[in-house]
Each structure stands twice: as C-alpha cells, then as structure tokens.
PDB file of N, CA and C in Angstrom:
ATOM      1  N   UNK A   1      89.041  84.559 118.737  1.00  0.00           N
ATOM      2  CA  UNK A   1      88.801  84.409 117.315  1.00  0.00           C
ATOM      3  C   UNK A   1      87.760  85.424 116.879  1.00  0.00           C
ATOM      4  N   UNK A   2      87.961  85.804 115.701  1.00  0.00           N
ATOM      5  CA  UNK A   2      87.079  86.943 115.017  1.00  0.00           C
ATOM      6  C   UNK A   2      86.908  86.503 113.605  1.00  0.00           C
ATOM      7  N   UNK A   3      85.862  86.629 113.150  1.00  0.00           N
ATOM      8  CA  UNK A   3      84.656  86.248 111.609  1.00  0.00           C
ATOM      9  C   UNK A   3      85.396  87.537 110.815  1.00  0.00           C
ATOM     10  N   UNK A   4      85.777  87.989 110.124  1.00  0.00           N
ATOM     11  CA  UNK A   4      86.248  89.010 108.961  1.00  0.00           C
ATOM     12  C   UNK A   4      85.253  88.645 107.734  1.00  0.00           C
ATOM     13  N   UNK A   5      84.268  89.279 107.618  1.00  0.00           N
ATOM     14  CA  UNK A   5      83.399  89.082 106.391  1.00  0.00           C
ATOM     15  C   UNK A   5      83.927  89.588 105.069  1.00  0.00           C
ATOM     16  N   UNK A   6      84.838  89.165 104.152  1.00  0.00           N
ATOM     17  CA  UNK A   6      85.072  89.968 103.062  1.00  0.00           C
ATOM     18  C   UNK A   6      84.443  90.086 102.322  1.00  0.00           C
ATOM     19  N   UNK A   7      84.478  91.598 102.068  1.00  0.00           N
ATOM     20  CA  UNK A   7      83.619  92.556 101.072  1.00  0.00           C
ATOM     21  C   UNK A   7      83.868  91.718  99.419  1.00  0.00           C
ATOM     22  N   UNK A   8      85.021  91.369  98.991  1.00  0.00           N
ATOM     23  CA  UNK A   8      85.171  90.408  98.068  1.00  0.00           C
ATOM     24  C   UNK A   8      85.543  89.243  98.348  1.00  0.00           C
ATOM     25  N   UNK A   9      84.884  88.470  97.918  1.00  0.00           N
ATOM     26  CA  UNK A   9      84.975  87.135  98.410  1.00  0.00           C
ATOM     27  C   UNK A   9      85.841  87.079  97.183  1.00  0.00           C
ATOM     28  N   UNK A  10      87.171  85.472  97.583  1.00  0.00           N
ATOM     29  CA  UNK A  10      87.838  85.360  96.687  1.00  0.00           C
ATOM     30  C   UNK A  10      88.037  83.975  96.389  1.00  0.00           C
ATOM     31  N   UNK A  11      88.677  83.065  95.511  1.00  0.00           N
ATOM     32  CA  UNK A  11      88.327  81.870  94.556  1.00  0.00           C
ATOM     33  C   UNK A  11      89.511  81.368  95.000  1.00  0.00           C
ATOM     34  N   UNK A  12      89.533  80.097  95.853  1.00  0.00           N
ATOM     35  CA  UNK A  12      90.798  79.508  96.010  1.00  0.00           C
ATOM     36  C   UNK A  12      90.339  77.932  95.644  1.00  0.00           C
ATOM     37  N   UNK A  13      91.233  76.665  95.188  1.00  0.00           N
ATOM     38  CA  UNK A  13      90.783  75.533  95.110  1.00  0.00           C
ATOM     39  C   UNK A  13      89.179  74.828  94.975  1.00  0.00           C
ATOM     40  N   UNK A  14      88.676  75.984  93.888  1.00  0.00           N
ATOM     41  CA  UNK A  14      87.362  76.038  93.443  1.00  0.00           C
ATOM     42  C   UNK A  14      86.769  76.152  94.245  1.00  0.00           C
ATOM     43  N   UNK A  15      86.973  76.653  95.362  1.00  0.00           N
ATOM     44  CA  UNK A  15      85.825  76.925  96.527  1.00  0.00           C
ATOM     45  C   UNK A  15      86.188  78.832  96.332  1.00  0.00           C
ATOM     46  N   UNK A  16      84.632  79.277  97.145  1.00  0.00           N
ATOM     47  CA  UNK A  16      84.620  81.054  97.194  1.00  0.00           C
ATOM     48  C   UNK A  16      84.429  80.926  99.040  1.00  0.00           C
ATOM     49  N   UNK A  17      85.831  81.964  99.302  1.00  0.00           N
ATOM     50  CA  UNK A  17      85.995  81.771 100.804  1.00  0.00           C
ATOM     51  C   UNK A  17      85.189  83.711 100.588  1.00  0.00           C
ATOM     52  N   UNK A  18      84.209  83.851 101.705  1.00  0.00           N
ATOM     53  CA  UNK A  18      83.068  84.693 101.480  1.00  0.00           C
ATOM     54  C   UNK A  18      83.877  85.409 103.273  1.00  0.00           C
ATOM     55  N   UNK A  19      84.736  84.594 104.239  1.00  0.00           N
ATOM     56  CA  UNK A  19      84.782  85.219 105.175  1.00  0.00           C
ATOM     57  C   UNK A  19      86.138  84.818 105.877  1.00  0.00           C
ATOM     58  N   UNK A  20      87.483  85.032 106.599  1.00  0.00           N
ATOM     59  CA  UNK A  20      88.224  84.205 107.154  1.00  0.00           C
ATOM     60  C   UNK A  20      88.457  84.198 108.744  1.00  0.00           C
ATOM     61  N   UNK A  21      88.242  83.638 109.595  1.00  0.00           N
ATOM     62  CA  UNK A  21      88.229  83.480 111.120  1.00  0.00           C
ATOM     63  C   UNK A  21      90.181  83.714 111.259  1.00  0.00           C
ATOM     64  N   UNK A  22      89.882  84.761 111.973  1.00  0.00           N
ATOM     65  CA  UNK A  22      91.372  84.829 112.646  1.00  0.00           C
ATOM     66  C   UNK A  22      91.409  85.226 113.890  1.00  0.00           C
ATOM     67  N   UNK A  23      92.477  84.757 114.099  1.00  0.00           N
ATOM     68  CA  UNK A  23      92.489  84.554 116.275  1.00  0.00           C
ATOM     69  C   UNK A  23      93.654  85.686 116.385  1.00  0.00           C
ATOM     70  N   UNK A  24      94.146  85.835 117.647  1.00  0.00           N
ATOM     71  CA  UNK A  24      94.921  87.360 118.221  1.00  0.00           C
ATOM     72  C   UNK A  24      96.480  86.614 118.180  1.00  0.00           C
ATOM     73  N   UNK A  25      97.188  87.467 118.043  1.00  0.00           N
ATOM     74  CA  UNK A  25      99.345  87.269 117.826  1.00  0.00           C
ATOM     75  C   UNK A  25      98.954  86.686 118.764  1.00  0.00           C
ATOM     76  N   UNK A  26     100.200  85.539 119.246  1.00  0.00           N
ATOM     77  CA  UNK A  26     100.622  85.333 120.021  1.00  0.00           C
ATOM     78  C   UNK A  26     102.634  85.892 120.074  1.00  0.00           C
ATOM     79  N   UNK A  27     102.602  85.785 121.083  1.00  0.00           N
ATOM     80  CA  UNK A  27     104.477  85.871 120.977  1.00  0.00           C
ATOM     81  C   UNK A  27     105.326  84.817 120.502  1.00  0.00           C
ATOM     82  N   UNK A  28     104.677  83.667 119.946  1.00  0.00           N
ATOM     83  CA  UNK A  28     105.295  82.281 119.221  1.00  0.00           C
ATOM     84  C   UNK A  28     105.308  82.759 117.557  1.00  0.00           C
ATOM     85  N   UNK A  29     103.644  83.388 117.333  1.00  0.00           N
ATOM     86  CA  UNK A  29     103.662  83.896 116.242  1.00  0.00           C
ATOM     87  C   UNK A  29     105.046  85.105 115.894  1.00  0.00           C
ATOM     88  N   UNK A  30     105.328  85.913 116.189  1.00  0.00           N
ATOM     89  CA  UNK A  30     106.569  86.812 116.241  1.00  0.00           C
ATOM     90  C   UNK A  30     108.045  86.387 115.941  1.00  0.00           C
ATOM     91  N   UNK A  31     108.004  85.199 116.592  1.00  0.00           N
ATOM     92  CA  UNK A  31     108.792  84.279 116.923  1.00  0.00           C
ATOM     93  C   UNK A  31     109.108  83.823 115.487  1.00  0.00           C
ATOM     94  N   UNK A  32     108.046  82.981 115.318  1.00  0.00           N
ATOM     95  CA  UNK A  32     107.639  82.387 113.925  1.00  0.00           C
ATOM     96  C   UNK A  32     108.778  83.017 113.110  1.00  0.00           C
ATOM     97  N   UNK A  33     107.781  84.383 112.781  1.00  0.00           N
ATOM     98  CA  UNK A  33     107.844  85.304 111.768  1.00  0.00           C
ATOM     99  C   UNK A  33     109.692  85.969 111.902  1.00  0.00           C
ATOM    100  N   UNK A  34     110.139  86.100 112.697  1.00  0.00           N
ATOM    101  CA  UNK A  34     111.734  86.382 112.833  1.00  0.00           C
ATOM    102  C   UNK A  34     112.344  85.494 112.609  1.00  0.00           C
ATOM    103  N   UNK A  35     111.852  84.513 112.503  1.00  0.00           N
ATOM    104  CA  UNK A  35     112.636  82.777 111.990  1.00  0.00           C
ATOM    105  C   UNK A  35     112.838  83.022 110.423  1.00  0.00           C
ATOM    106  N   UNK A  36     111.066  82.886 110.103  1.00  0.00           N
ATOM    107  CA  UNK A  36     111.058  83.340 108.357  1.00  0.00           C
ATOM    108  C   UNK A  36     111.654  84.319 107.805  1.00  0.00           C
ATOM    109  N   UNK A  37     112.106  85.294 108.588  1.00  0.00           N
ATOM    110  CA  UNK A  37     112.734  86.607 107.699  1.00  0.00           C
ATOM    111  C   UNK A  37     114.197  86.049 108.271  1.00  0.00           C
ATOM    112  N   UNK A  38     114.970  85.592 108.828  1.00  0.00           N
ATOM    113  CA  UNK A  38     115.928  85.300 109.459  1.00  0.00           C
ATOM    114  C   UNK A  38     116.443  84.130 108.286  1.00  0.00           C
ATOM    115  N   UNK A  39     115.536  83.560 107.865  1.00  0.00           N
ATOM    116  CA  UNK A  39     115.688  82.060 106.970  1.00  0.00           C
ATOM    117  C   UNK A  39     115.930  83.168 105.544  1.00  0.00           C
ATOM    118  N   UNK A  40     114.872  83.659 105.008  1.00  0.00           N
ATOM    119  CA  UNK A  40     115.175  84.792 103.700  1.00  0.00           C
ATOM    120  C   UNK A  40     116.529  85.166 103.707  1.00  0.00           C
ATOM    121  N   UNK A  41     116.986  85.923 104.653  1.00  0.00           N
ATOM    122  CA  UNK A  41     118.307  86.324 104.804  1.00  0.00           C
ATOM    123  C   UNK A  41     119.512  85.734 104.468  1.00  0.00           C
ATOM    124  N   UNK A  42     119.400  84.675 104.891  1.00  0.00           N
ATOM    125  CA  UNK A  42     120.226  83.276 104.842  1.00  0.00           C
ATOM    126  C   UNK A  42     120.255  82.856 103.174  1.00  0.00           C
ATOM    127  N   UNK A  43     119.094  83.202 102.525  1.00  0.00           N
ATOM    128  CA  UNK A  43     119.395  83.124 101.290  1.00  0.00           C
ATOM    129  C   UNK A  43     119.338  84.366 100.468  1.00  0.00           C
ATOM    130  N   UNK A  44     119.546  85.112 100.771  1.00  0.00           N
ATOM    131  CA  UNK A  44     120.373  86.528 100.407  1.00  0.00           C
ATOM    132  C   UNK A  44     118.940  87.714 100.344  1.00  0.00           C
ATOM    133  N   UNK A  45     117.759  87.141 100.381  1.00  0.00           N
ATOM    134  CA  UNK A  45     116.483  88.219 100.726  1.00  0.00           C
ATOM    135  C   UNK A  45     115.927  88.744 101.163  1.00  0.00           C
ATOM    136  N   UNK A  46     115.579  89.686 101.358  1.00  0.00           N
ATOM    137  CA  UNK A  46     115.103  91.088 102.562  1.00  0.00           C
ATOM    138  C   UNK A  46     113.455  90.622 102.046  1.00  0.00           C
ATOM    139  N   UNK A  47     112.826  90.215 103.522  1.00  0.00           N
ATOM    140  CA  UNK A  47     111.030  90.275 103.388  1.00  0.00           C
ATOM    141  C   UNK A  47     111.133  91.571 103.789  1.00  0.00           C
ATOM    142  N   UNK A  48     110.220  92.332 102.763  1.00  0.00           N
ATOM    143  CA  UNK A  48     109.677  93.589 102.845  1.00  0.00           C
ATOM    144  C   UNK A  48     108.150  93.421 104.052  1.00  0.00           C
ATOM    145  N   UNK A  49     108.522  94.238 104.382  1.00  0.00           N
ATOM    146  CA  UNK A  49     106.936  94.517 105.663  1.00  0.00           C
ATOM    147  C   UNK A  49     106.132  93.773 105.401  1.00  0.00           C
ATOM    148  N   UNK A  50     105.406  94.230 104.285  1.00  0.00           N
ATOM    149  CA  UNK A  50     104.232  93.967 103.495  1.00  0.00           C
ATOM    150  C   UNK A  50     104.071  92.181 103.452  1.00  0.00           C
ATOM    151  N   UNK A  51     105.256  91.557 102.829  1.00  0.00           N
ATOM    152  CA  UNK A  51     105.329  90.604 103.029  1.00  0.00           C
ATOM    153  C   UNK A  51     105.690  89.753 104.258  1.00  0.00           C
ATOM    154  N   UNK A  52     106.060  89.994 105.252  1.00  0.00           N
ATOM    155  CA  UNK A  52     105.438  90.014 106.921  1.00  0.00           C
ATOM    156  C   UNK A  52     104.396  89.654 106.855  1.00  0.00           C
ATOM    157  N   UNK A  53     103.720  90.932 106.768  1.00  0.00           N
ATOM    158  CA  UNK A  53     101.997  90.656 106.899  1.00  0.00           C
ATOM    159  C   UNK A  53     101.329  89.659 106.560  1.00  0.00           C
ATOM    160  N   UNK A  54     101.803  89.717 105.115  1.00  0.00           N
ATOM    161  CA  UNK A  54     101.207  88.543 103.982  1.00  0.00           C
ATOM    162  C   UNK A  54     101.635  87.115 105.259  1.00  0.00           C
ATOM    163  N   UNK A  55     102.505  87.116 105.454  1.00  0.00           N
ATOM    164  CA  UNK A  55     102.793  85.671 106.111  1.00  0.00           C
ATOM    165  C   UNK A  55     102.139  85.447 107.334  1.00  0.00           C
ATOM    166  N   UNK A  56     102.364  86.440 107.915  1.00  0.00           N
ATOM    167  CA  UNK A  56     101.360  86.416 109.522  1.00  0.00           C
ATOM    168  C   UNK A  56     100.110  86.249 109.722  1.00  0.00           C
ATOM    169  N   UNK A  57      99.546  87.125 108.643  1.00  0.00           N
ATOM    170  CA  UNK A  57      98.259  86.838 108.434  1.00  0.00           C
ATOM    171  C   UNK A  57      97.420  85.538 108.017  1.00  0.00           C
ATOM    172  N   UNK A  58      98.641  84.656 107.121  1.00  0.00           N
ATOM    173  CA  UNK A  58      98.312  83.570 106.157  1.00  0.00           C
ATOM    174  C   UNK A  58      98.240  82.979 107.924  1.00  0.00           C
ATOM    175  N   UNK A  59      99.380  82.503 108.653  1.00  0.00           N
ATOM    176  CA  UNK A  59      99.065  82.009 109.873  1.00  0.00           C
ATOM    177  C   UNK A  59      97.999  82.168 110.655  1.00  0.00           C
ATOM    178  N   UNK A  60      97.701  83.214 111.087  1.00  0.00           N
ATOM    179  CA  UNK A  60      96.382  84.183 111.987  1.00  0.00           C
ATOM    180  C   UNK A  60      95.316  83.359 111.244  1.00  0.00           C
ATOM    181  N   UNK A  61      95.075  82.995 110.465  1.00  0.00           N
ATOM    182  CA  UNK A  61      93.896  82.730 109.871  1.00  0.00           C
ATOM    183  C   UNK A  61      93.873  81.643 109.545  1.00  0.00           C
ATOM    184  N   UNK A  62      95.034  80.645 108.855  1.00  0.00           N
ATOM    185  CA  UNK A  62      95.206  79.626 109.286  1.00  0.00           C
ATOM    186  C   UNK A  62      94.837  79.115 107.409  1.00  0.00           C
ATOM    187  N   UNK A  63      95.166  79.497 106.381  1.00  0.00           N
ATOM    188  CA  UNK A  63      94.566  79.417 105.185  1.00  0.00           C
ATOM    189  C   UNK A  63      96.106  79.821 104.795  1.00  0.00           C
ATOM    190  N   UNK A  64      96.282  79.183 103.046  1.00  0.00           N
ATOM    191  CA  UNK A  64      97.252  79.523 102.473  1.00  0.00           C
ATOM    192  C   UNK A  64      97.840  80.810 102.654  1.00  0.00           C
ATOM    193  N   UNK A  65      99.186  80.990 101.901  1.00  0.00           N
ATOM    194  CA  UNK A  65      99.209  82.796 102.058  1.00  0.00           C
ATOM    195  C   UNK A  65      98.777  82.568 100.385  1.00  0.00           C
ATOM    196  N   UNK A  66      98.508  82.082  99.755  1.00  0.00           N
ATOM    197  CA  UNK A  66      98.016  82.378  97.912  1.00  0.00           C
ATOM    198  C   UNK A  66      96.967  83.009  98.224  1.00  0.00           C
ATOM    199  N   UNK A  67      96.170  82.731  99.242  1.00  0.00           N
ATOM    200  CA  UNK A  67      94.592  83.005  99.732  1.00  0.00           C
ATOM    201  C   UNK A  67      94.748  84.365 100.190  1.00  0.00           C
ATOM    202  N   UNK A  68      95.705  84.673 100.919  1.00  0.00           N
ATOM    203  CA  UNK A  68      95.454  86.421 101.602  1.00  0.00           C
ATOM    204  C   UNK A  68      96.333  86.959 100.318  1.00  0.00           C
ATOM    205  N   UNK A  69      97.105  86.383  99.393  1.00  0.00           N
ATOM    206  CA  UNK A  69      97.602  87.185  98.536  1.00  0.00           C
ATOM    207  C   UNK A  69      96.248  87.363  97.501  1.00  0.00           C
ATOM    208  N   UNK A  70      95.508  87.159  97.188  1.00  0.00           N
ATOM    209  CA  UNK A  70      94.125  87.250  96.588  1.00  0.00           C
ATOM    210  C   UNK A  70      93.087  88.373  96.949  1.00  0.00           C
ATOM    211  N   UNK A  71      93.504  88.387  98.167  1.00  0.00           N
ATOM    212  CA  UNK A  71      92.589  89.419  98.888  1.00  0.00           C
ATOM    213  C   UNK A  71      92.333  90.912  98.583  1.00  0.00           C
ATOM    214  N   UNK A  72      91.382  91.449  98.054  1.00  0.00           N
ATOM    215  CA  UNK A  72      91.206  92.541  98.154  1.00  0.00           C
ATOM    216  C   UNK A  72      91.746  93.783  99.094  1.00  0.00           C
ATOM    217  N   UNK A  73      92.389  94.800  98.289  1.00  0.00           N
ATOM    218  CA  UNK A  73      92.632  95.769  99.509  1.00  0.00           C
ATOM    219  C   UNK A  73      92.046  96.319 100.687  1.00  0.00           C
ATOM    220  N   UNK A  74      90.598  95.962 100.824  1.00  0.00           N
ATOM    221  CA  UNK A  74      90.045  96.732 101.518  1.00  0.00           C
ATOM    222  C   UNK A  74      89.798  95.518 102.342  1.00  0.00           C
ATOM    223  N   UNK A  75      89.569  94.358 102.286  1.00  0.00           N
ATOM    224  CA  UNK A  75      89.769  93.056 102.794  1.00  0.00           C
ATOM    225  C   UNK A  75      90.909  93.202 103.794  1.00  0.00           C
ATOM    226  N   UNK A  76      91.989  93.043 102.895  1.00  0.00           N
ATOM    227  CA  UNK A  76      93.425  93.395 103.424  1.00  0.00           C
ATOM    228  C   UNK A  76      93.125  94.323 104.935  1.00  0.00           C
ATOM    229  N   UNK A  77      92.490  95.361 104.700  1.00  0.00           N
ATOM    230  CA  UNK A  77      92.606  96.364 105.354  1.00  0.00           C
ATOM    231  C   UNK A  77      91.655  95.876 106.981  1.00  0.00           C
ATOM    232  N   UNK A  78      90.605  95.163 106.928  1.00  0.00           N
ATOM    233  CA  UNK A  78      89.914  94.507 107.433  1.00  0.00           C
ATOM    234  C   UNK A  78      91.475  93.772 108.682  1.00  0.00           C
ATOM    235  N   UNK A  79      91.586  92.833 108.210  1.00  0.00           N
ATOM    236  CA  UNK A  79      92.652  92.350 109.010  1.00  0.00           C
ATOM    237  C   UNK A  79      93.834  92.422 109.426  1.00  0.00           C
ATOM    238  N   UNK A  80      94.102  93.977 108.657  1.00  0.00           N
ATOM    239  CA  UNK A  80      95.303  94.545 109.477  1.00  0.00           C
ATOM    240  C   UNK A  80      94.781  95.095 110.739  1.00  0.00           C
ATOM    241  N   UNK A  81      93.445  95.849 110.568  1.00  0.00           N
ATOM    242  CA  UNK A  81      92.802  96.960 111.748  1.00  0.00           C
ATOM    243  C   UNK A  81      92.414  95.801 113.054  1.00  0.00           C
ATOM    244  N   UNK A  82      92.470  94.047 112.590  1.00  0.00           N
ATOM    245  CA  UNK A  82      91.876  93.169 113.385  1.00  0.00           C
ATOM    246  C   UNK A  82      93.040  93.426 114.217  1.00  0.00           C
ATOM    247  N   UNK A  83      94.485  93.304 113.451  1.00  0.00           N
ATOM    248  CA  UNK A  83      95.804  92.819 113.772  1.00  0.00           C
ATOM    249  C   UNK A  83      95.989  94.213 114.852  1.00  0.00           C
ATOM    250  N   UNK A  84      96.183  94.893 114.012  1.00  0.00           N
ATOM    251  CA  UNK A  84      96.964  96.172 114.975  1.00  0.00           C
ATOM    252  C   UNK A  84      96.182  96.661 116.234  1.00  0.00           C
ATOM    253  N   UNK A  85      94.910  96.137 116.205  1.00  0.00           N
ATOM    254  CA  UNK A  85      93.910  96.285 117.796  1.00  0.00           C
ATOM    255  C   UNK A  85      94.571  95.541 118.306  1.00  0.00           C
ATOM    256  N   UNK A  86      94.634  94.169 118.086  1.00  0.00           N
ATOM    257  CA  UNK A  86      95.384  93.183 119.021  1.00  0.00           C
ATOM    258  C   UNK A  86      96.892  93.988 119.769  1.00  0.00           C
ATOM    259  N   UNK A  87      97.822  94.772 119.278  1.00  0.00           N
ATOM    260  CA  UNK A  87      98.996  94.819 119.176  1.00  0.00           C
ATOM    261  C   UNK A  87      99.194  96.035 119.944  1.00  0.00           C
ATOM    262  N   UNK A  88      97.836  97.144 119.124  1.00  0.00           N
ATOM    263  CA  UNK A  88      98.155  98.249 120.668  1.00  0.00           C
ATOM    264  C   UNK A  88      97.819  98.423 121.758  1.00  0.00           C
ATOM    265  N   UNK A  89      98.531  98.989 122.794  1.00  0.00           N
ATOM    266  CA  UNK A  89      98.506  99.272 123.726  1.00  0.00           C
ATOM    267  C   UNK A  89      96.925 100.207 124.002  1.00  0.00           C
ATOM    268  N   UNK A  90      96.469 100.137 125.250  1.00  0.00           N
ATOM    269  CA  UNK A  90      95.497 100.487 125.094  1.00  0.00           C
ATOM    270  C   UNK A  90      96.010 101.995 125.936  1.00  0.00           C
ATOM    271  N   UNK A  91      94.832 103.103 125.805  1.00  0.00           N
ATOM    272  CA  UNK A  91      95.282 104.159 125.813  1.00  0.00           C
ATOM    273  C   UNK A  91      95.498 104.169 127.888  1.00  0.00           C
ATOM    274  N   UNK A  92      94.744 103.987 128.413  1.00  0.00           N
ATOM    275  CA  UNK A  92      95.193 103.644 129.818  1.00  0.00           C
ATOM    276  C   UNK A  92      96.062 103.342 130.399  1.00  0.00           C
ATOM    277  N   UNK A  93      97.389 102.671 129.532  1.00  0.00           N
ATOM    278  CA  UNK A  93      98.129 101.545 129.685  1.00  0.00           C
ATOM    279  C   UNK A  93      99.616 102.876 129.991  1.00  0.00           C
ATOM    280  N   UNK A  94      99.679 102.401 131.468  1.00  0.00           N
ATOM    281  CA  UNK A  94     101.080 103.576 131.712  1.00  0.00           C
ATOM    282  C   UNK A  94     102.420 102.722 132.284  1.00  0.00           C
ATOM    283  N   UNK A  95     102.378 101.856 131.639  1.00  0.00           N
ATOM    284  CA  UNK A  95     103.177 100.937 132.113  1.00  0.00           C
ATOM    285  C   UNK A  95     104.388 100.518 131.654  1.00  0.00           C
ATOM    286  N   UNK A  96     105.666 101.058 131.793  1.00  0.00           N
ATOM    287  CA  UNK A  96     106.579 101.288 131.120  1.00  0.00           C
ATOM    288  C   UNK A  96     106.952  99.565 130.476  1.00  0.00           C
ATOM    289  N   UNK A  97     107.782  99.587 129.564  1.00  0.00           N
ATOM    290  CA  UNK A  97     107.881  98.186 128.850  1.00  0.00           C
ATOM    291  C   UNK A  97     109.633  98.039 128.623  1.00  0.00           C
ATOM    292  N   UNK A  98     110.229  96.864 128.614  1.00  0.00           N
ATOM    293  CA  UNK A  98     111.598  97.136 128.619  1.00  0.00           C
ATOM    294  C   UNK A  98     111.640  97.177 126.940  1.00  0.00           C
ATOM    295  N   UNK A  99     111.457  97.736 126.183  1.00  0.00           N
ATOM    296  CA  UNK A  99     111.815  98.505 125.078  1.00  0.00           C
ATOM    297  C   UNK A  99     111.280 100.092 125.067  1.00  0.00           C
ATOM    298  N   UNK A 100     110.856 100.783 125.879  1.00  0.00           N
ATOM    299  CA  UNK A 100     110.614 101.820 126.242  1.00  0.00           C
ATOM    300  C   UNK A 100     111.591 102.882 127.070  1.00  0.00           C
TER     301      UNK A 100
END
C-alpha cells in the first residue's frame, strides 16, 4: 500500500479526501477489469483506455470511481506513475514471458 498525497484535494459526500491509499494490481484485478469491458461489449460499448484506468484505479484505491473521476490531472498522474511502477518490468529482468 502507498499514501498518494493529492496536490488537489477533492469534495466527495461532503467530506475533502486530501490523500488516497492504493495497494499494487493484482492478476484478479485484470481479471476484474476484462470482465467489465467484456460486460460493456455485451451492451454494444467500447471502454476507452482512459476509462480502464478510471475503473482500476477506483478499485486500487478502493473509493468510488465519481471520486477518481474528480481528480485532478496531475493527481491523476500521481497514480498512474504508482500504477505503471507496479506493472514494469524492472530493467534487470531478462526473462522471457509467454507473450514475448
């Protein structure tokens, strides 16, 4: 788990959330998230990336997605850089992967 201090704090259910704790993907999370875009589909809608995020993140953190849709860009930006550390490979890493 990791503290994300946002630079704008933002106004949800009359409370001001000033910071949001989010923990690392798991492969259930992924999972999740191919369900939800899999379910869109089913009713004729393409989730754009962006809105991915929006959803993964709302999970990762464990707070509405109205709440990360509120979020400042640079906020935003905060917990993508949390996200995508989690996700890459580290530069050492020579280890072929079966999608490779």
């Amino acid at each position: 788990m990791e503290i994300i201090q946002l630079t704008h704090p933002v106004q949800h259910d009359e409370k001001t959330i000033k910071e949001l704790e989010i923990r690392r993907p798991k492969v259930r999370d992924h999972i999740w998230l191919e369900h939800q875009e899999s379910s869109a589909l089913r009713e004729g809608k393409r989730l754009a990336d962006v809105e991915k995020d929006h959803k993964l993140y709302a999970r990762l953190t464990d707070v509405p997605e109205e709440v990360i849709g509120k979020l400042d860009m640079q906020d935003w930006g905060k917990l993508r850089k949390f996200y995508l550390g989690c996700v890459t490979p580290s530069v050492s890493s020579d280890q072929k992967t079966e999608t490779d």
